[in-house]
C-alpha atoms as a PDB file:
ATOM      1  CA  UNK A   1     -68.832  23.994  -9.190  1.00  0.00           C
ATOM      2  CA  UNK A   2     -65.517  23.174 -10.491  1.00  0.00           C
ATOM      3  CA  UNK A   3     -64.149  26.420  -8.817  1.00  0.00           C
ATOM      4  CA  UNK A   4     -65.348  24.993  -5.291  1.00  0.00           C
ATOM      5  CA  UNK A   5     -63.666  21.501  -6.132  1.00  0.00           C
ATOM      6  CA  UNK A   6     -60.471  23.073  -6.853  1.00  0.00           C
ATOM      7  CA  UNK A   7     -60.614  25.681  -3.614  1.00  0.00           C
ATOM      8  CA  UNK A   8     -61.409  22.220  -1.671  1.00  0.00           C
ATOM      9  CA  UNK A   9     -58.312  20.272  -3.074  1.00  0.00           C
ATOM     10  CA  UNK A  10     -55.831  23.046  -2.964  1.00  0.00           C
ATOM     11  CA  UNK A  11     -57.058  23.256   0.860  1.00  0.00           C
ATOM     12  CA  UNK A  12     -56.789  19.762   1.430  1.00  0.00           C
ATOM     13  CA  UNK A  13     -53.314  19.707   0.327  1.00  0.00           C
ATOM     14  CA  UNK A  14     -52.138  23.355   2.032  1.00  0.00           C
ATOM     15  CA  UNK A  15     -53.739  20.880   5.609  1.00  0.00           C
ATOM     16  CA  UNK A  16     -51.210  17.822   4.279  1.00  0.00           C
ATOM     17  CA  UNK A  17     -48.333  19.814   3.781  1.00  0.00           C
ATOM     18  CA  UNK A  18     -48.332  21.617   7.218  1.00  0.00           C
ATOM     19  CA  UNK A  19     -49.614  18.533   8.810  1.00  0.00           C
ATOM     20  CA  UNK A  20     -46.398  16.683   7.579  1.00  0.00           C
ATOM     21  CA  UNK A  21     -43.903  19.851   8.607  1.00  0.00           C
ATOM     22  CA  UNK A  22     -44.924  19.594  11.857  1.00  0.00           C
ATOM     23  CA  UNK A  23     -44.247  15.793  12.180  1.00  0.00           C
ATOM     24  CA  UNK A  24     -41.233  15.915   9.575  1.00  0.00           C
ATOM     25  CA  UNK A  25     -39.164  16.922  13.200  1.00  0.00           C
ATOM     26  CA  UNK A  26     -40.524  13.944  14.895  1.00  0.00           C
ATOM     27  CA  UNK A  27     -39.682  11.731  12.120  1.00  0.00           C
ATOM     28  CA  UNK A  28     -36.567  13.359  10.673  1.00  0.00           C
ATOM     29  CA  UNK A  29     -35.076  15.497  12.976  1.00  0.00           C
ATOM     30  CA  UNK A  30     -31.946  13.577  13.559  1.00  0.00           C
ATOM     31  CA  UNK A  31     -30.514  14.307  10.483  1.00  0.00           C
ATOM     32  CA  UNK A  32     -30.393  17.836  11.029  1.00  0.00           C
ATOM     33  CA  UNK A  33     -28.349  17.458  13.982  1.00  0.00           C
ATOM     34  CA  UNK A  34     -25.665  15.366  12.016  1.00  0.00           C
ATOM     35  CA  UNK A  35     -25.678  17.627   9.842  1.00  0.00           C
ATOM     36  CA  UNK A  36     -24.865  20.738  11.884  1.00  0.00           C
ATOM     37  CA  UNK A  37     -22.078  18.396  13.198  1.00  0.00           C
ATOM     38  CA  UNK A  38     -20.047  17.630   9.984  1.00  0.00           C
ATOM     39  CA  UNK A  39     -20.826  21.539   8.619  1.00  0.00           C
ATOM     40  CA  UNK A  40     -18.871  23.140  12.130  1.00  0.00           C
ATOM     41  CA  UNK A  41     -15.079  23.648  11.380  1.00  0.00           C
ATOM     42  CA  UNK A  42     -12.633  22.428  13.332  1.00  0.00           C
ATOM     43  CA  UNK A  43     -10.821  25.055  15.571  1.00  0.00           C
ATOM     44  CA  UNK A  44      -7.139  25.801  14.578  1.00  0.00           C
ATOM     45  CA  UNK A  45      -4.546  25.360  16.582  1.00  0.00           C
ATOM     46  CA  UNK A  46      -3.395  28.915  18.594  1.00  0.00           C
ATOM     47  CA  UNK A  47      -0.134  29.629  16.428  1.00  0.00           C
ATOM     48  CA  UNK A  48      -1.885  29.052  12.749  1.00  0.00           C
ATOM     49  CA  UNK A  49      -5.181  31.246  13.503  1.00  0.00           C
ATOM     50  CA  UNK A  50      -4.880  34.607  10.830  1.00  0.00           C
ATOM     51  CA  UNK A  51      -4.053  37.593  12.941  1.00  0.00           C
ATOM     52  CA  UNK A  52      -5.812  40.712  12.345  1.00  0.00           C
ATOM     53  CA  UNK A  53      -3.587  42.973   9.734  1.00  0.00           C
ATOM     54  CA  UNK A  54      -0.944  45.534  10.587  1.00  0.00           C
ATOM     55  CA  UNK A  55      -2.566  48.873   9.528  1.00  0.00           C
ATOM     56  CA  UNK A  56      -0.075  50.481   7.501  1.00  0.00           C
ATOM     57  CA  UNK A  57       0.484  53.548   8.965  1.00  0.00           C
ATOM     58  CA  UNK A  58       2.301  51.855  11.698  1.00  0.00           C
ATOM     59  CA  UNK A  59       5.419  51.081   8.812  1.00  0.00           C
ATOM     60  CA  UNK A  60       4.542  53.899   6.051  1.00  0.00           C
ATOM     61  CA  UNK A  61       5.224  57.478   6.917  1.00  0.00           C
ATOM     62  CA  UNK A  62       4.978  59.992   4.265  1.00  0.00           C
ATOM     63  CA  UNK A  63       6.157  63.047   4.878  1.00  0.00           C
ATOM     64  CA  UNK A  64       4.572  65.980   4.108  1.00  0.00           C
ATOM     65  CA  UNK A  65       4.717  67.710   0.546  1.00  0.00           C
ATOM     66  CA  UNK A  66       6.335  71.233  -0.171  1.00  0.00           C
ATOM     67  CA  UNK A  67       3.857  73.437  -2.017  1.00  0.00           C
ATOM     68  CA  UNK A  68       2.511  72.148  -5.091  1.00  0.00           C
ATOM     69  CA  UNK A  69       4.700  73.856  -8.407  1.00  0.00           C
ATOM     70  CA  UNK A  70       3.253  76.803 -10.349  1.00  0.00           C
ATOM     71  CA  UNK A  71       3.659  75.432 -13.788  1.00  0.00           C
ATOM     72  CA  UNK A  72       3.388  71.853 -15.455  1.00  0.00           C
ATOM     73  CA  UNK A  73       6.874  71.581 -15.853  1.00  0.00           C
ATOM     74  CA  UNK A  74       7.195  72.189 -12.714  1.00  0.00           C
ATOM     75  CA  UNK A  75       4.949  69.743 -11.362  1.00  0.00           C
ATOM     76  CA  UNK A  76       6.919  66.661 -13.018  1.00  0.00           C
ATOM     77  CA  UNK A  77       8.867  64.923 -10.421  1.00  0.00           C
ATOM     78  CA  UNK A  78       8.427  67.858  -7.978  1.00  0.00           C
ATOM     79  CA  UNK A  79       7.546  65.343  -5.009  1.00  0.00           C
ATOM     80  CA  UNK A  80      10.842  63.287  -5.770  1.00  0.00           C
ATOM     81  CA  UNK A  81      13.248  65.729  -6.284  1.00  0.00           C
ATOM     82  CA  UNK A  82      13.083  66.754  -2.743  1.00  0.00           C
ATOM     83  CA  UNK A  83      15.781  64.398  -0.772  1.00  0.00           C
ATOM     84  CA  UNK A  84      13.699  63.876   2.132  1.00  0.00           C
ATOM     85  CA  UNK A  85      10.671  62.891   0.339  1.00  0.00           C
ATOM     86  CA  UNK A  86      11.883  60.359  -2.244  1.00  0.00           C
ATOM     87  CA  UNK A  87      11.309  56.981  -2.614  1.00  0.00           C
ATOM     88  CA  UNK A  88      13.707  54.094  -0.852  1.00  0.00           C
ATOM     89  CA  UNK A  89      15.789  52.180  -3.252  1.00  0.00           C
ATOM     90  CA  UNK A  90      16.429  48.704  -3.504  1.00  0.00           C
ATOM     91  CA  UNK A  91      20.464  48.898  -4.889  1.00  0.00           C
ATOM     92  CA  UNK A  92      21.997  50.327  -8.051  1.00  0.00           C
ATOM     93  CA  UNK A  93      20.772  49.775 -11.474  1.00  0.00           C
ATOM     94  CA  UNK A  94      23.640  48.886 -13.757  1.00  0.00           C
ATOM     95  CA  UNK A  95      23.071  48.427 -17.355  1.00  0.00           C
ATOM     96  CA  UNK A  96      24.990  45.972 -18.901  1.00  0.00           C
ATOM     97  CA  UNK A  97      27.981  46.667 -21.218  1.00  0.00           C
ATOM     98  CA  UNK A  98      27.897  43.601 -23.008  1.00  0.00           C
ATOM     99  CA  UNK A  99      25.883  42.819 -26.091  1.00  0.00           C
ATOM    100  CA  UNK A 100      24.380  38.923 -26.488  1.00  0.00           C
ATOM    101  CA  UNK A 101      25.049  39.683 -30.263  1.00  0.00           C
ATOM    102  CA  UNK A 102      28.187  40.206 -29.543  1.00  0.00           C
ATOM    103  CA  UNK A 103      29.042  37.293 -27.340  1.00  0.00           C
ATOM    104  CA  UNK A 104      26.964  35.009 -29.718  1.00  0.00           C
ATOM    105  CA  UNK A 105      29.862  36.596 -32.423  1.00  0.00           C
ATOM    106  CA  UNK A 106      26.802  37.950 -34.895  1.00  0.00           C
ATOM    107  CA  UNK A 107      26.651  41.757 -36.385  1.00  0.00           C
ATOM    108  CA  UNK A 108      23.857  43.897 -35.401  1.00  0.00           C
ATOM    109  CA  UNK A 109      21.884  43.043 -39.170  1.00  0.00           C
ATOM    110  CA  UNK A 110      21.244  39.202 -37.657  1.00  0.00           C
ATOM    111  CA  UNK A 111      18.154  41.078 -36.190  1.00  0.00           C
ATOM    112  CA  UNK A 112      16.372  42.097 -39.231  1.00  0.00           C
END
């Protein structure tokens, strides 16, 4: 008995519930469209869209290797100590002949 009542109330509320999504679009279906209109982007202007990405082997060539070293020792630096293959530098690296101890005037124990 109580079983039946149940089954009878959960069906009269599955009826209400697709009863009201069917009118819900009658009834509320204007919102929907102002909402589709404030989620689009606006479109960007020609000259600030992203452009699709360089793929890099258009600006990195790499050369091929010379045959890999026979020994470990060997194989340290082997790439870069061939002219042709090393790495571009950016300028010289200069380390500096001054001392800030010394140009502050203190002895080399002011550290400790």
């Amino acid at each position: 008995c109580v079983c039946v009542c149940v089954c009878v109330c959960r069906k009269a509320h599955v009826k209400v519930e697709r009863d009201s999504s069917k009118a819900w679009i009658d009834k509320w279906g204007f919102l929907t469209d102002r909402e589709s209109v404030k989620l689009k982007e606006p479109e960007l202007p020609p000259h600030l869209k992203i452009r699709p990405p360089t793929p890099p082997e258009k600006y990195i060539q790499v050369s091929p290797s010379p045959v890999v070293p026979q020994t470990t020792q060997g194989l340290i630096g082997w790439r870069s100590s061939q002219p042709h293959l090393q790495l571009p530098t950016y300028g010289m690296v200069h380390h500096g002949r001054r001392s800030f101890l010394r140009e502050l005037g203190w002895t080399l124990d002011a550290l400790h």
